[in-house]
N, C-alpha and C. Protein backbone atom coordinates (compact mmCIF):
# COMPACT_ATOMS: atom_id res chain seq x y z
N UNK A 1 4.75 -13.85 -7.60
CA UNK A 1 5.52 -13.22 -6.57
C UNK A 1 4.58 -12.80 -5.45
N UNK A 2 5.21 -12.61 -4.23
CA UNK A 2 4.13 -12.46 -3.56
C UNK A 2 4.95 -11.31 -2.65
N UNK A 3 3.94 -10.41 -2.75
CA UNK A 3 3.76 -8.98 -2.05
C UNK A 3 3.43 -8.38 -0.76
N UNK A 4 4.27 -7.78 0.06
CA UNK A 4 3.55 -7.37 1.29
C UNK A 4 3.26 -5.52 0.91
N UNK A 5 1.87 -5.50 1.20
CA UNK A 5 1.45 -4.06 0.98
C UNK A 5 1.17 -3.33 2.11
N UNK A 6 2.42 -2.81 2.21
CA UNK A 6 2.01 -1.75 3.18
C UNK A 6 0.51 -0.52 3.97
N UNK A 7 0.46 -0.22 4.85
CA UNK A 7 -0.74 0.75 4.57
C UNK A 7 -0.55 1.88 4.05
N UNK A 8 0.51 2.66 3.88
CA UNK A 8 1.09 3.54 3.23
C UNK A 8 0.73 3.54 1.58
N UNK A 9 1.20 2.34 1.30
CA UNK A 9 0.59 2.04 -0.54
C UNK A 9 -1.06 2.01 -0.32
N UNK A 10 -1.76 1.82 0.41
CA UNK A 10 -3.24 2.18 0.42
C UNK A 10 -3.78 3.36 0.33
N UNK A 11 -3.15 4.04 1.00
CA UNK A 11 -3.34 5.50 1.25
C UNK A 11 -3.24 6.28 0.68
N UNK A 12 -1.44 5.77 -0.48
CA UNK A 12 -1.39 6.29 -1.59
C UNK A 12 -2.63 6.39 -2.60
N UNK A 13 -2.61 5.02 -2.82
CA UNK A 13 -3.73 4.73 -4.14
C UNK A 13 -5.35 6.01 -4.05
N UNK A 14 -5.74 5.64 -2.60
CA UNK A 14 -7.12 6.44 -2.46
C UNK A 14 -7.09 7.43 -2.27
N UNK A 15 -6.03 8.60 -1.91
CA UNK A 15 -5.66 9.73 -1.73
C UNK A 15 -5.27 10.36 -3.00
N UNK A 16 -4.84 9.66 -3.65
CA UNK A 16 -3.95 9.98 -4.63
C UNK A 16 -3.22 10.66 -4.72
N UNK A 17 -2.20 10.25 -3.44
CA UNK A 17 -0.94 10.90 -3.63
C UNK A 17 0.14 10.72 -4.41
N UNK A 18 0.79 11.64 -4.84
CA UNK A 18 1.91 11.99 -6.14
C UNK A 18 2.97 11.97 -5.56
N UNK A 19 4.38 11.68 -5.64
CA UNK A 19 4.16 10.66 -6.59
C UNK A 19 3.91 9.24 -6.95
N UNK A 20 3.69 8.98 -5.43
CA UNK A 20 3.69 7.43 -5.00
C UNK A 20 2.43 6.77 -5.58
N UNK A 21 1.27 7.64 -6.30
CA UNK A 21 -0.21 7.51 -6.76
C UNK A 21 0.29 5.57 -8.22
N UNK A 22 0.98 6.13 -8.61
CA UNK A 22 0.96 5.51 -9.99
C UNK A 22 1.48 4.45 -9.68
N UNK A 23 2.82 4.13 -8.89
CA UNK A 23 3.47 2.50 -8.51
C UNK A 23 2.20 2.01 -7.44
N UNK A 24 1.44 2.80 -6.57
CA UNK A 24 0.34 2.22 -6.00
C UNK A 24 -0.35 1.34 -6.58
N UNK A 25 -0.81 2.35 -7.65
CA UNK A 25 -2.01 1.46 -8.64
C UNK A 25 -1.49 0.23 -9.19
N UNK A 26 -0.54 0.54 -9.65
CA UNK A 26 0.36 -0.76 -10.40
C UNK A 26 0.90 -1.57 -9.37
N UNK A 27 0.98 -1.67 -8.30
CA UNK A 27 1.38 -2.92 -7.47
C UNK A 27 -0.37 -3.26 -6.92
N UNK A 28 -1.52 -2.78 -7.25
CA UNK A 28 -2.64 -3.30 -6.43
C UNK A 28 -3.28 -3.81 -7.79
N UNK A 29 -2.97 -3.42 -8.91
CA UNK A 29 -3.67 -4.10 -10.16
C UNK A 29 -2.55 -5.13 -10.28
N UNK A 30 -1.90 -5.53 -9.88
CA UNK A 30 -1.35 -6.73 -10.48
C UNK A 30 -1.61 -7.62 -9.90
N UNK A 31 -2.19 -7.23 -8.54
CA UNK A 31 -3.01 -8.85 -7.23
C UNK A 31 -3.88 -9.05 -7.93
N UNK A 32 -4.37 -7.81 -8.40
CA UNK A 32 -6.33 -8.14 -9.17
C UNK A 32 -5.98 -8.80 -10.15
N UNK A 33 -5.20 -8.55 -11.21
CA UNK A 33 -4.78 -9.56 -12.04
C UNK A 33 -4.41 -10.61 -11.89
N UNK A 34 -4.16 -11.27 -10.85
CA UNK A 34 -3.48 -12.77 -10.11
C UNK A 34 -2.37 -12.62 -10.55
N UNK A 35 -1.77 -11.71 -11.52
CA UNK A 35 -0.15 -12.20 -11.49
C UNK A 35 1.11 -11.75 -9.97
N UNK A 36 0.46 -11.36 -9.03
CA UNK A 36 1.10 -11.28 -7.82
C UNK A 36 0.28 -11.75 -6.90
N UNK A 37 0.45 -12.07 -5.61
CA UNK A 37 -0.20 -12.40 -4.45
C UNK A 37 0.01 -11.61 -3.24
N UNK A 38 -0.70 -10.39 -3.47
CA UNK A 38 -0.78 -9.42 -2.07
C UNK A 38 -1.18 -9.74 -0.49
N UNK A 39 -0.17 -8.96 -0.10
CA UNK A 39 -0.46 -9.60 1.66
C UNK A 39 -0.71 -7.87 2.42
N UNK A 40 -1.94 -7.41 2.84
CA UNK A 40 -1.63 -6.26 3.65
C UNK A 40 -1.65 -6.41 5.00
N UNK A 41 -0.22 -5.79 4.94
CA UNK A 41 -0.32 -4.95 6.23
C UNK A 41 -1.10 -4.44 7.53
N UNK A 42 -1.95 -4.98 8.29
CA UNK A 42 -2.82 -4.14 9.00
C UNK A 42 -2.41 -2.99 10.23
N UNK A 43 -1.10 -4.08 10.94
CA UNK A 43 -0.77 -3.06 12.15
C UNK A 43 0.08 -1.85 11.79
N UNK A 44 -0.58 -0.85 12.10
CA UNK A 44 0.21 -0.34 11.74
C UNK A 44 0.64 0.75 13.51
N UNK A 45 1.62 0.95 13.41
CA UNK A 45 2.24 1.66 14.71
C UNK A 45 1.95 3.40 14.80
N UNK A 46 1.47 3.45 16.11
CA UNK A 46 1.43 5.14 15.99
C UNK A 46 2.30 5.85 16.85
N UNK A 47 3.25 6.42 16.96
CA UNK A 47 4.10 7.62 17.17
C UNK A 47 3.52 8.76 18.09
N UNK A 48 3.24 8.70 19.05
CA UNK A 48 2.78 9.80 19.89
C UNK A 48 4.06 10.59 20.27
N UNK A 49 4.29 11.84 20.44
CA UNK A 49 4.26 12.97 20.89
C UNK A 49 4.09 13.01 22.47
N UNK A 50 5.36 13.25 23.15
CA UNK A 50 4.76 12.90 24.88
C UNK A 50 4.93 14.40 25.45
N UNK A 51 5.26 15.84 24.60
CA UNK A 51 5.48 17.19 24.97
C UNK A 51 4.61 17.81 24.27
């Protein structure tokens, strides 16, 4: 199957944020395992504040 990984699931994983920490790990160990084919994300959009 092949996966698009957000930067959000990155952020999760190395932050280790809760509760999103644990499906992180488990959708980035399963590329390392070859049983998925991960695609990340790079652009990501920023939201400014114009007040």
């Amino acid at each position: 199957m092949r996966i698009l990984i957000d930067t959000n699931i990155i952020i999760d994983l190395v932050q280790n944020r809760e509760p999103h920490s644990d499906n992180a790990s488990r959708i980035i160990n399963s590329c390392v395992k070859n049983e998925n084919i991960g695609y990340i994300w790079l652009i990501h959009f920023q939201i400014y504040s114009l007040f």
